[in-house]
PDB file of N, CA and C in Angstrom:
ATOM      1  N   UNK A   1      -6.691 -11.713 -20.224  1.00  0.00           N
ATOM      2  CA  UNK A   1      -5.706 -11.199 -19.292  1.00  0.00           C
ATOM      3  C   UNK A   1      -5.411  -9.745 -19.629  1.00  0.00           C
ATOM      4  N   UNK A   2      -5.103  -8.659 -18.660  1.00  0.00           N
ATOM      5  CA  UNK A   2      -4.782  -7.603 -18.657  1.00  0.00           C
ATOM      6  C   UNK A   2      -3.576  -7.584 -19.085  1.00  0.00           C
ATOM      7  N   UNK A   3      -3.593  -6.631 -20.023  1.00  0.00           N
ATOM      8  CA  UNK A   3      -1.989  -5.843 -20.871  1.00  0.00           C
ATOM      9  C   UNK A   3      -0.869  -5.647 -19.517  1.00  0.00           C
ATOM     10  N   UNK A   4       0.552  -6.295 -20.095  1.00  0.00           N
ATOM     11  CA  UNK A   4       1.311  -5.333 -18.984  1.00  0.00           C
ATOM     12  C   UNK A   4       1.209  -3.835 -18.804  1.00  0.00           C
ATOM     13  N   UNK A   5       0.766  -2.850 -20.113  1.00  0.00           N
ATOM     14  CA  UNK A   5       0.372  -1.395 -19.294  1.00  0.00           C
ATOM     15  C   UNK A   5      -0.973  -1.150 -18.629  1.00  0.00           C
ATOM     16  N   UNK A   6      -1.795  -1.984 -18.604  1.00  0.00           N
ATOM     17  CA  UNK A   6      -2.893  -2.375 -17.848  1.00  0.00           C
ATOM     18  C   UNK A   6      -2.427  -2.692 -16.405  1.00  0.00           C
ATOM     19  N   UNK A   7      -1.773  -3.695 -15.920  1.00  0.00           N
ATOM     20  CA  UNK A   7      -1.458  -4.134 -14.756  1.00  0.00           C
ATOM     21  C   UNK A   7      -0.058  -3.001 -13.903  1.00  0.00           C
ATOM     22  N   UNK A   8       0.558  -2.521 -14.772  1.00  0.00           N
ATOM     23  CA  UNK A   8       1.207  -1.595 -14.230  1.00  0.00           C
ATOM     24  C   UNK A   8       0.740  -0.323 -14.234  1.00  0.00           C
ATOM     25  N   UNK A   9      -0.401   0.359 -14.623  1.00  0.00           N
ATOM     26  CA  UNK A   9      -1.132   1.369 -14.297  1.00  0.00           C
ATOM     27  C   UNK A   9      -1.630   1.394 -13.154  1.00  0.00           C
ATOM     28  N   UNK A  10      -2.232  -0.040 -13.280  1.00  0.00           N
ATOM     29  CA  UNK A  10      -3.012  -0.709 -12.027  1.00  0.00           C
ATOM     30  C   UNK A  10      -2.256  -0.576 -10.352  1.00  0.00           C
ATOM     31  N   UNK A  11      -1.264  -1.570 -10.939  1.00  0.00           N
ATOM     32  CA  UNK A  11      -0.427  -1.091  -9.605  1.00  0.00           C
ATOM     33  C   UNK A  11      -0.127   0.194  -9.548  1.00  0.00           C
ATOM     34  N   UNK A  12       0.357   1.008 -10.609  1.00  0.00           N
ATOM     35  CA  UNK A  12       0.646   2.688  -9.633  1.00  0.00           C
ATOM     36  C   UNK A  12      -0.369   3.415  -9.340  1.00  0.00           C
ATOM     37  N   UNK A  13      -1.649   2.916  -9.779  1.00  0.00           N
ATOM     38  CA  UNK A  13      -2.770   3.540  -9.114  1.00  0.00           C
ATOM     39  C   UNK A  13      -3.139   3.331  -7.908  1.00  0.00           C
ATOM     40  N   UNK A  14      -2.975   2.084  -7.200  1.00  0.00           N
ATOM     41  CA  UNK A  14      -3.234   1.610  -5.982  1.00  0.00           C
ATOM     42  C   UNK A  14      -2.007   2.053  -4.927  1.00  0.00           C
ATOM     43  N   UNK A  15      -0.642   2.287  -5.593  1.00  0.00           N
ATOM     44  CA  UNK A  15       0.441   2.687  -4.610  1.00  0.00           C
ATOM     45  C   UNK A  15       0.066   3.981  -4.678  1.00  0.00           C
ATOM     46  N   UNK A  16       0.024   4.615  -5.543  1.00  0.00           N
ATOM     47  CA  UNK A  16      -0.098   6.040  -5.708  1.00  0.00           C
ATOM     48  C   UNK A  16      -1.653   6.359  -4.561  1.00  0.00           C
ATOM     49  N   UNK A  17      -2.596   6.140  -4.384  1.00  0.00           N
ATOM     50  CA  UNK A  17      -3.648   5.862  -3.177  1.00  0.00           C
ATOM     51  C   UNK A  17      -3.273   5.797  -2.112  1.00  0.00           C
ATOM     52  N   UNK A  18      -2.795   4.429  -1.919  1.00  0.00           N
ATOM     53  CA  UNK A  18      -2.046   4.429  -0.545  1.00  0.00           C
ATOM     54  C   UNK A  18      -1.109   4.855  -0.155  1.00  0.00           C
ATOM     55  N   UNK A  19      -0.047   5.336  -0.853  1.00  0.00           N
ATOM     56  CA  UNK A  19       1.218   6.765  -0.772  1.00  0.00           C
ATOM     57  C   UNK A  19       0.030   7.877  -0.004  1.00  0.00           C
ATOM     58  N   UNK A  20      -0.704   8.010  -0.734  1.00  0.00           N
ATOM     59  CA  UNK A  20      -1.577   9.243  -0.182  1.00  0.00           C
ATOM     60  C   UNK A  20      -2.324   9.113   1.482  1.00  0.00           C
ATOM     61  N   UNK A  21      -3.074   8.336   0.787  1.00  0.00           N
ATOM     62  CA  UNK A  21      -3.466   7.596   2.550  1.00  0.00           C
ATOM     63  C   UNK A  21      -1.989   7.823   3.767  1.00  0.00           C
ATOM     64  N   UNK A  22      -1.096   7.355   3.421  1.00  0.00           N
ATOM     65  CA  UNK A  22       0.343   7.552   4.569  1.00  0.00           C
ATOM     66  C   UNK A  22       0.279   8.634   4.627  1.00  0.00           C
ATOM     67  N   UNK A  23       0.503   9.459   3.597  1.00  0.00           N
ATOM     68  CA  UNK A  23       0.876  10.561   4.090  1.00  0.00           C
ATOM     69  C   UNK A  23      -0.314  11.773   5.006  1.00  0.00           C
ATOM     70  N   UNK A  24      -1.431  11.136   4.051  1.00  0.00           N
ATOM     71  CA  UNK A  24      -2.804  11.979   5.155  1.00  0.00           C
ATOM     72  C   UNK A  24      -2.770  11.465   6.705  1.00  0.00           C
ATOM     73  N   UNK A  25      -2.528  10.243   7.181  1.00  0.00           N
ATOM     74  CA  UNK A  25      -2.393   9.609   7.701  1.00  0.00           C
ATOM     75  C   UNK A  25      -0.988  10.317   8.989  1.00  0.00           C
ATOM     76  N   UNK A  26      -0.173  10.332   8.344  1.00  0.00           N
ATOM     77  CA  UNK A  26       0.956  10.950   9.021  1.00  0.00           C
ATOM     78  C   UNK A  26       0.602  12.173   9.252  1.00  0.00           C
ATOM     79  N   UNK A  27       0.183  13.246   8.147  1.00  0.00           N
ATOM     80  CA  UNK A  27      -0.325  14.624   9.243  1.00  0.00           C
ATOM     81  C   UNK A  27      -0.987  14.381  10.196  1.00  0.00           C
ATOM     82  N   UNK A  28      -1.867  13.695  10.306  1.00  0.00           N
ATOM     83  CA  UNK A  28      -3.172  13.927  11.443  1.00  0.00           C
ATOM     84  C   UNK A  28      -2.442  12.964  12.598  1.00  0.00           C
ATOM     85  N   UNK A  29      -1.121  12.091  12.494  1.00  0.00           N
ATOM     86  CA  UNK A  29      -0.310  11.889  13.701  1.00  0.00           C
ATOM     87  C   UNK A  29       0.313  13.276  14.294  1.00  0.00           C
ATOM     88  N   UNK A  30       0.952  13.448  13.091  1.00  0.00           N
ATOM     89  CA  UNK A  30       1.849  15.047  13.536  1.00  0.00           C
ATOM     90  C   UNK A  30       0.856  15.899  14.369  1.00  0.00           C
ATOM     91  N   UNK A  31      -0.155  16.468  13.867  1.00  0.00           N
ATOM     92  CA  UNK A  31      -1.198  16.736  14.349  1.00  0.00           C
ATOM     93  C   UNK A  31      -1.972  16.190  15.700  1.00  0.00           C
ATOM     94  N   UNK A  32      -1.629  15.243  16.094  1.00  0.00           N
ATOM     95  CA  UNK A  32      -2.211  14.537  17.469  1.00  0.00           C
ATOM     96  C   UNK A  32      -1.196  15.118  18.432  1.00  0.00           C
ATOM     97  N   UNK A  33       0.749  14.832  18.219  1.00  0.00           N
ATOM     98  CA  UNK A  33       1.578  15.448  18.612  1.00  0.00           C
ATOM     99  C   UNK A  33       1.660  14.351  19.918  1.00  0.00           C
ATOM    100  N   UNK A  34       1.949  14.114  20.759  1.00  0.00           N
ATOM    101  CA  UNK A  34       2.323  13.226  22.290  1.00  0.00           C
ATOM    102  C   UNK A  34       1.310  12.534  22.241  1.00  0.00           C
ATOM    103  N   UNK A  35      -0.065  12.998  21.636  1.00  0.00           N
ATOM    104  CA  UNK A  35      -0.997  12.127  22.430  1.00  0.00           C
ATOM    105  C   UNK A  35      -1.532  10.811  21.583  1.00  0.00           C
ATOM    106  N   UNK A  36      -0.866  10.681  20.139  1.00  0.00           N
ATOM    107  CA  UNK A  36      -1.121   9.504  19.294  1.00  0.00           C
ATOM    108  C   UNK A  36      -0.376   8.429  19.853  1.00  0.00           C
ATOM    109  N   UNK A  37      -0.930   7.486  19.808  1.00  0.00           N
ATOM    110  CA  UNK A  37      -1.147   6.132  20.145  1.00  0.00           C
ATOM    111  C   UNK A  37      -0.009   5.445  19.433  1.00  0.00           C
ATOM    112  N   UNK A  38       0.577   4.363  20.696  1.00  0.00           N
ATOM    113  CA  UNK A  38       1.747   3.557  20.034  1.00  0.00           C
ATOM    114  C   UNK A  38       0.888   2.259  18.819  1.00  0.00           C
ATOM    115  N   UNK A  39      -0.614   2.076  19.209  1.00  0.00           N
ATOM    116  CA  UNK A  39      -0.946   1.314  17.969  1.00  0.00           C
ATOM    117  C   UNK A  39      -1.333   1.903  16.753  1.00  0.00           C
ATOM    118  N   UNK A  40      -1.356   3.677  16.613  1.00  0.00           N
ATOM    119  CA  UNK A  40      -1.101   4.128  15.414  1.00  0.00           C
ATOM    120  C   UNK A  40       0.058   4.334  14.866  1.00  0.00           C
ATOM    121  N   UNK A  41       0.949   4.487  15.460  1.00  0.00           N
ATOM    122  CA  UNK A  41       2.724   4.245  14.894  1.00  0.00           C
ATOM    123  C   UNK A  41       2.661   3.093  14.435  1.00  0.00           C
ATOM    124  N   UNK A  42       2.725   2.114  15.043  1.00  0.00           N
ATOM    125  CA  UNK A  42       3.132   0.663  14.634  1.00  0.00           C
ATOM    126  C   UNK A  42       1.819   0.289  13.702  1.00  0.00           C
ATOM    127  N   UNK A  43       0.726   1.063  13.637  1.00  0.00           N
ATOM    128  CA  UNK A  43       0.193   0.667  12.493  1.00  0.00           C
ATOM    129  C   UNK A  43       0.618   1.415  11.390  1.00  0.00           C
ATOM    130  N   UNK A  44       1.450   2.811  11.526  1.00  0.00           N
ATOM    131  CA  UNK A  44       1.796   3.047  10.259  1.00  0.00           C
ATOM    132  C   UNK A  44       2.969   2.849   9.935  1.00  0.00           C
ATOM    133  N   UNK A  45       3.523   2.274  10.536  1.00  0.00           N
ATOM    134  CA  UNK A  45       4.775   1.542  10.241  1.00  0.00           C
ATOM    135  C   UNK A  45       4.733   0.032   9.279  1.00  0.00           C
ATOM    136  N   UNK A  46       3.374  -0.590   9.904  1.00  0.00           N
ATOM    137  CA  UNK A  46       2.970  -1.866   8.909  1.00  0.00           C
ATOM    138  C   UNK A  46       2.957  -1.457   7.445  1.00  0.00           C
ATOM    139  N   UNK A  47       1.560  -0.169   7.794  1.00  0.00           N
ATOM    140  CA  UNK A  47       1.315  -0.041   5.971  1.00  0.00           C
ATOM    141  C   UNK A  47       2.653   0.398   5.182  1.00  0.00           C
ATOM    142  N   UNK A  48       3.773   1.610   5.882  1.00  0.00           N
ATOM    143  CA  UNK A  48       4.545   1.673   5.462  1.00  0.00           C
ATOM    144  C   UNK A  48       5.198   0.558   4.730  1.00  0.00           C
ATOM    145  N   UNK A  49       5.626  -0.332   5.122  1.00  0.00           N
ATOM    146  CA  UNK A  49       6.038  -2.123   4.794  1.00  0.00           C
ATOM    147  C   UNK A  49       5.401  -2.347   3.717  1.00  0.00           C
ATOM    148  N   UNK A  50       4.211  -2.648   3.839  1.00  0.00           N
ATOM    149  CA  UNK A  50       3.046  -2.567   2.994  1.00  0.00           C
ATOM    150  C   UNK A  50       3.688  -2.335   1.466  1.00  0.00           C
ATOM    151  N   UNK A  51       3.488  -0.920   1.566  1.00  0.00           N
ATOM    152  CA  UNK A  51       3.671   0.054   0.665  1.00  0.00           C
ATOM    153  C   UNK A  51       4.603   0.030  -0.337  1.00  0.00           C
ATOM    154  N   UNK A  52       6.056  -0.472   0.516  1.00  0.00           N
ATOM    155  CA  UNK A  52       7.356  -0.534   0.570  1.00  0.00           C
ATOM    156  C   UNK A  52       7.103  -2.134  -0.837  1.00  0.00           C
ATOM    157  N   UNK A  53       6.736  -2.764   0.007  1.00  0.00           N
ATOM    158  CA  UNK A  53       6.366  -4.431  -0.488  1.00  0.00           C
ATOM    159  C   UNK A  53       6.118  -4.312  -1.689  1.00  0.00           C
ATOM    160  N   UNK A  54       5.074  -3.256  -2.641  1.00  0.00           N
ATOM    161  CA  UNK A  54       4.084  -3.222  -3.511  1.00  0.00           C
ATOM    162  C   UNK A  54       4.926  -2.646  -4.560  1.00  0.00           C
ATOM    163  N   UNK A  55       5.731  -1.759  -3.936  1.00  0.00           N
ATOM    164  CA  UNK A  55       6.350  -0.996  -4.823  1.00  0.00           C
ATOM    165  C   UNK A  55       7.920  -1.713  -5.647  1.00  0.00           C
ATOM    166  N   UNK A  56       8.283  -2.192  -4.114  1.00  0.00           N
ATOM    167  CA  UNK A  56       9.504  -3.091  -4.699  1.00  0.00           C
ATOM    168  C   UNK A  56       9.192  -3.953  -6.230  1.00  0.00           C
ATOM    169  N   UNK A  57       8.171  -4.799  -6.204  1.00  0.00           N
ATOM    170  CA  UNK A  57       7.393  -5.905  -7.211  1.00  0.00           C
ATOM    171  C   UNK A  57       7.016  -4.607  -8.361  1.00  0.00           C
ATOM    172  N   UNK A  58       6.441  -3.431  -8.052  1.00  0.00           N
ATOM    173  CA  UNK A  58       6.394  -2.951  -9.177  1.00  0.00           C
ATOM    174  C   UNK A  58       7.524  -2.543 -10.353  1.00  0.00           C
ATOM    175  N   UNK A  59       8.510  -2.376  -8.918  1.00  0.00           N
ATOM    176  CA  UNK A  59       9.908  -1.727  -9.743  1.00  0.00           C
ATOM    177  C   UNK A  59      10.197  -3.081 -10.234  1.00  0.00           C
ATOM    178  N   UNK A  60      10.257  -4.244  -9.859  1.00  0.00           N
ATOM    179  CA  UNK A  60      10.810  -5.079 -10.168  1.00  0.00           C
ATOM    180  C   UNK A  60      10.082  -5.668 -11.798  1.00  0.00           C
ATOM    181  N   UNK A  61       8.711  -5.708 -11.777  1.00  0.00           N
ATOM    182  CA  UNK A  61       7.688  -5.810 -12.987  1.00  0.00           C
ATOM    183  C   UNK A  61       8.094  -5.006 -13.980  1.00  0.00           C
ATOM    184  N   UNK A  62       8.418  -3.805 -13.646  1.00  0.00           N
ATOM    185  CA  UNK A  62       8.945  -2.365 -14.645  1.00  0.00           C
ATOM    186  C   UNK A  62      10.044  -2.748 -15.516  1.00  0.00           C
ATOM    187  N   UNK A  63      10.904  -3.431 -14.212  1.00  0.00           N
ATOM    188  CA  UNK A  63      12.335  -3.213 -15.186  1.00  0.00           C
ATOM    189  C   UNK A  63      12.448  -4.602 -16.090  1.00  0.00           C
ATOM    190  N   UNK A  64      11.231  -5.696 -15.622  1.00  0.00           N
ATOM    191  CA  UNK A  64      11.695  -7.300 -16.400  1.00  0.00           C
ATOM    192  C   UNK A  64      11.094  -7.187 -18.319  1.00  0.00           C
ATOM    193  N   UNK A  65      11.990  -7.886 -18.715  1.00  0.00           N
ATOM    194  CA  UNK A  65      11.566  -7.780 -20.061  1.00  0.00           C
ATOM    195  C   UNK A  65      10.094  -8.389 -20.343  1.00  0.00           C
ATOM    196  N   UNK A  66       9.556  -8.116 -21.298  1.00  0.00           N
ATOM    197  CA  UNK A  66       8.297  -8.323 -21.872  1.00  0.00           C
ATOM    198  C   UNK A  66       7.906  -9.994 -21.026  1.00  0.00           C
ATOM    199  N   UNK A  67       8.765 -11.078 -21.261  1.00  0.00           N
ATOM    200  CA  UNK A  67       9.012 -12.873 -21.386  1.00  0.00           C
ATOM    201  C   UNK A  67       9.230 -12.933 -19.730  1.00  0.00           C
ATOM    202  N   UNK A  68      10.016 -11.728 -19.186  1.00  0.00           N
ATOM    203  CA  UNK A  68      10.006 -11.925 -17.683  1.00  0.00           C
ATOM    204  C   UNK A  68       8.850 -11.061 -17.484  1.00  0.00           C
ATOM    205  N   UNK A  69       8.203 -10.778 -18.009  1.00  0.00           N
ATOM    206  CA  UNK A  69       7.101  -9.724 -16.921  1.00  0.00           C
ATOM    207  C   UNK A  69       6.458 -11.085 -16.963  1.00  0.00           C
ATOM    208  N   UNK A  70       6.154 -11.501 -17.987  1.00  0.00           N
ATOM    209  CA  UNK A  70       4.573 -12.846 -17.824  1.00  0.00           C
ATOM    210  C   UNK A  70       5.037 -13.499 -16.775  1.00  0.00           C
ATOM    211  N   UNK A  71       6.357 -13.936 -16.840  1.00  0.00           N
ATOM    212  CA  UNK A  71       6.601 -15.103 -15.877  1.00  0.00           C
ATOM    213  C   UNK A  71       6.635 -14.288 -13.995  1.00  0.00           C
ATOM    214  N   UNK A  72       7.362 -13.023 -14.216  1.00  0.00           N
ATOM    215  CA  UNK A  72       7.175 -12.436 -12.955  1.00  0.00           C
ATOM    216  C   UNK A  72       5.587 -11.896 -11.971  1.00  0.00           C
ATOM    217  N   UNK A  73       4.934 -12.052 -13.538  1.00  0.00           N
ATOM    218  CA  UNK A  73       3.474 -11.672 -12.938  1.00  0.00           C
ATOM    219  C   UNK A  73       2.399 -12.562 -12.319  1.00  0.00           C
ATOM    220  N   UNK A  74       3.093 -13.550 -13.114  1.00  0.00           N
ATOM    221  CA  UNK A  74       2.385 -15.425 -12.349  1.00  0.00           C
ATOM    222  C   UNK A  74       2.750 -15.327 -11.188  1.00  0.00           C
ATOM    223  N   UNK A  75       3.564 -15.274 -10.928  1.00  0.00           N
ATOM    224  CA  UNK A  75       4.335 -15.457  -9.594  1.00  0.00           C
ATOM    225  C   UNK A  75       3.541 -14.041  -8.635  1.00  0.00           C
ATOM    226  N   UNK A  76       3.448 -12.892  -9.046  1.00  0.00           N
ATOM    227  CA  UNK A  76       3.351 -11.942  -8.040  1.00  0.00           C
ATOM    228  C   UNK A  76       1.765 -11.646  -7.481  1.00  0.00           C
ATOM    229  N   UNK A  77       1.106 -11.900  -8.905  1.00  0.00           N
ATOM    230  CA  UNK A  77      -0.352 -11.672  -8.932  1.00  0.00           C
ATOM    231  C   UNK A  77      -1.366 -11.750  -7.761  1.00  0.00           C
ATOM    232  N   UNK A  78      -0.973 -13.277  -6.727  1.00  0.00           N
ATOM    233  CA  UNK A  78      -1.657 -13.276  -6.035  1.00  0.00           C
ATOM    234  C   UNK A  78      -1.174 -12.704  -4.730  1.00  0.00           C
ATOM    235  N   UNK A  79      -0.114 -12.272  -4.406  1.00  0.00           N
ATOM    236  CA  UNK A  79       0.831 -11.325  -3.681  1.00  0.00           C
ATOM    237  C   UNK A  79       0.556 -10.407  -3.666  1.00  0.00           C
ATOM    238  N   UNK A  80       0.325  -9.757  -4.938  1.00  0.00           N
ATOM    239  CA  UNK A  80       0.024  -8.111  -5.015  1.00  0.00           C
ATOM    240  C   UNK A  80      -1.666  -7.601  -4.742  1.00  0.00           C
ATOM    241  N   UNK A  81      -2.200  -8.636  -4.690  1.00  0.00           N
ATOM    242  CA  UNK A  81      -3.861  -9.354  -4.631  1.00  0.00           C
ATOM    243  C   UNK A  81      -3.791  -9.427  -2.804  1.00  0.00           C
ATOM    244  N   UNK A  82      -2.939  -9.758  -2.480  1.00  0.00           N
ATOM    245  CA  UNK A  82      -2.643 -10.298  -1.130  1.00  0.00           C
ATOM    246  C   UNK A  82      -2.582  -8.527  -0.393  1.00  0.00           C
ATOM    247  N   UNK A  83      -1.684  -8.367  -0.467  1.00  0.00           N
ATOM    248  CA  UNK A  83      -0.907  -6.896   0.094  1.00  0.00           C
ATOM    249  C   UNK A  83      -2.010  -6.158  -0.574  1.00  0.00           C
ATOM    250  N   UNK A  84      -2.727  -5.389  -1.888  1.00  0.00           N
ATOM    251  CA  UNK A  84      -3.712  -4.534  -1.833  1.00  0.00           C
ATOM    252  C   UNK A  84      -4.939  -5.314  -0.928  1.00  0.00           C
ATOM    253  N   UNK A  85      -5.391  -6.314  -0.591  1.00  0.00           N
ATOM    254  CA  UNK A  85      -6.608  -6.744  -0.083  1.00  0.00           C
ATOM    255  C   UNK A  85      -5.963  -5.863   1.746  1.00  0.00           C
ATOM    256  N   UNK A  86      -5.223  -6.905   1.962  1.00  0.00           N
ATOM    257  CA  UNK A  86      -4.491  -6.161   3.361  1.00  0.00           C
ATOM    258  C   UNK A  86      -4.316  -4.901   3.709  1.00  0.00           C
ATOM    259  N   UNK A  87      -4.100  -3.964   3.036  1.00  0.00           N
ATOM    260  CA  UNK A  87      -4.092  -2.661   2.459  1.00  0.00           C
ATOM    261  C   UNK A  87      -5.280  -1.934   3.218  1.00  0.00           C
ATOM    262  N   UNK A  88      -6.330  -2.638   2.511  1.00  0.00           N
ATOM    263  CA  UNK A  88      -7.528  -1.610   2.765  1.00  0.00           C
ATOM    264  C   UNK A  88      -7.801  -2.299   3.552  1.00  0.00           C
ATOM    265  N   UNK A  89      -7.705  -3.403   3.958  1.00  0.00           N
ATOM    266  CA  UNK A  89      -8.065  -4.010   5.433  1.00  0.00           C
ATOM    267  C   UNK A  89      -7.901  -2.823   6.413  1.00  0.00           C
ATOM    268  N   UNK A  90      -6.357  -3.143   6.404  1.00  0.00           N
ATOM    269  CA  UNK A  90      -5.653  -2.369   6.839  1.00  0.00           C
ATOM    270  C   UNK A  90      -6.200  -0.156   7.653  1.00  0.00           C
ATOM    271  N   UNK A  91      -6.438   0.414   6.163  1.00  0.00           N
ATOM    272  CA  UNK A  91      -7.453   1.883   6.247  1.00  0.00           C
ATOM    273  C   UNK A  91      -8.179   1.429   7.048  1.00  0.00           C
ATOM    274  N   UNK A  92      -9.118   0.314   6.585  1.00  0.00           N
ATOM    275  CA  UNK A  92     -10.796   0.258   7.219  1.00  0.00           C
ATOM    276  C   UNK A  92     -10.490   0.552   9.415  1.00  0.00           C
ATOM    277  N   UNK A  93      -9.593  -0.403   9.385  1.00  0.00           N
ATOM    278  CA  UNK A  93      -8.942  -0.419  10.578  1.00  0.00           C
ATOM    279  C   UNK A  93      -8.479   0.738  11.107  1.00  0.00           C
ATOM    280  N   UNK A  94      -7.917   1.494  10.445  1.00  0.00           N
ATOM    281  CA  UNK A  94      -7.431   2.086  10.657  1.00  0.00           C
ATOM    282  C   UNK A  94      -8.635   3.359  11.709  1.00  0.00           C
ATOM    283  N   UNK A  95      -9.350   3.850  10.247  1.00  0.00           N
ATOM    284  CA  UNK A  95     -10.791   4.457  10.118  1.00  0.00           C
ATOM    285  C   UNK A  95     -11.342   4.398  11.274  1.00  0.00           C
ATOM    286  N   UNK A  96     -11.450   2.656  11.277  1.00  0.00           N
ATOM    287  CA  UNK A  96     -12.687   2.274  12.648  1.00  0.00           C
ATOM    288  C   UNK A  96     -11.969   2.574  14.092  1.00  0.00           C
ATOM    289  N   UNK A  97     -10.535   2.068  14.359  1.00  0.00           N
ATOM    290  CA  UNK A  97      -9.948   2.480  15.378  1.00  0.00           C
ATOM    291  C   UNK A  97      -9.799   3.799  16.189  1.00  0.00           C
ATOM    292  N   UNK A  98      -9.024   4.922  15.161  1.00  0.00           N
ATOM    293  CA  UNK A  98      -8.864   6.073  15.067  1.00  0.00           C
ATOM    294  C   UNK A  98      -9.767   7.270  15.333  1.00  0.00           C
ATOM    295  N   UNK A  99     -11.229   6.841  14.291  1.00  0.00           N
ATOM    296  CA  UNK A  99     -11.832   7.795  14.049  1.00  0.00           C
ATOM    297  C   UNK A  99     -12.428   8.658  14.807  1.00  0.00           C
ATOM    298  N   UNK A 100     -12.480   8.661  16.636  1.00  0.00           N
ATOM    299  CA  UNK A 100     -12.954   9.427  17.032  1.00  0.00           C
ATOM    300  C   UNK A 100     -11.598  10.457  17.150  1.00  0.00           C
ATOM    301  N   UNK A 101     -10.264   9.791  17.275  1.00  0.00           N
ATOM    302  CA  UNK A 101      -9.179  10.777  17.731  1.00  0.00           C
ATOM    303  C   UNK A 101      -9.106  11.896  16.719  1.00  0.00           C
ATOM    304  N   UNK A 102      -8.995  11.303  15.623  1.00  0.00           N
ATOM    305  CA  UNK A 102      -8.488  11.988  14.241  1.00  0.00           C
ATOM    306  C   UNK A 102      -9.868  12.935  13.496  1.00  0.00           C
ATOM    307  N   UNK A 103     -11.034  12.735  14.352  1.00  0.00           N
ATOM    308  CA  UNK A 103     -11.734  13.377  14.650  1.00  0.00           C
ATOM    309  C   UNK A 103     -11.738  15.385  14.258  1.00  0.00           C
TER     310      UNK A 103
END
């Protein structure tokens, strides 16, 4: 099993990614200006959630003692497994939808 500074690297590497992704993501809305699409809002409103989701569990992993991280990490593992898989679902979608606009 991975070290808790293993698994919490882990996670801020993957939020810290997809933080980035939003925000690249959000210029090239700003950048579209009237003519972006209500299913790119409401898709970046999901990942936002997303994002939101990943981070909460991290803060929450951060602050539990050593005896609560094990027990909080049983519990989250396949959640946080869940939401990063969705995640890049999520880009790929994004990518494939988008990509001629954002073009």
């Amino acid at each position: 099993m991975k070290s808790r500074e293993e698994i919490q690297a882990s996670m801020e590497a993957g939020l810290a990614a997809s933080g980035k992704k939003i925000e690249e993501f959000k210029a090239k809305m700003a950048e579209g200006g009237a003519e972006v699409s209500e299913d790119a809002a409401k898709h970046l409103a999901e990942m936002e959630a997303m994002w939101a989701s990943g981070k909460s569990k991290l803060d929450e992993l951060s602050a539990a003692s050593d005896e609560k991280f094990e027990e909080l990490w049983a519990d989250t593992k396949e959640n946080w497994e869940s939401i990063s898989s969705r995640m890049e679902e999520g880009w790929a979608s994004v990518t494939d939808k988008f990509k001629s606009f954002f073009s």
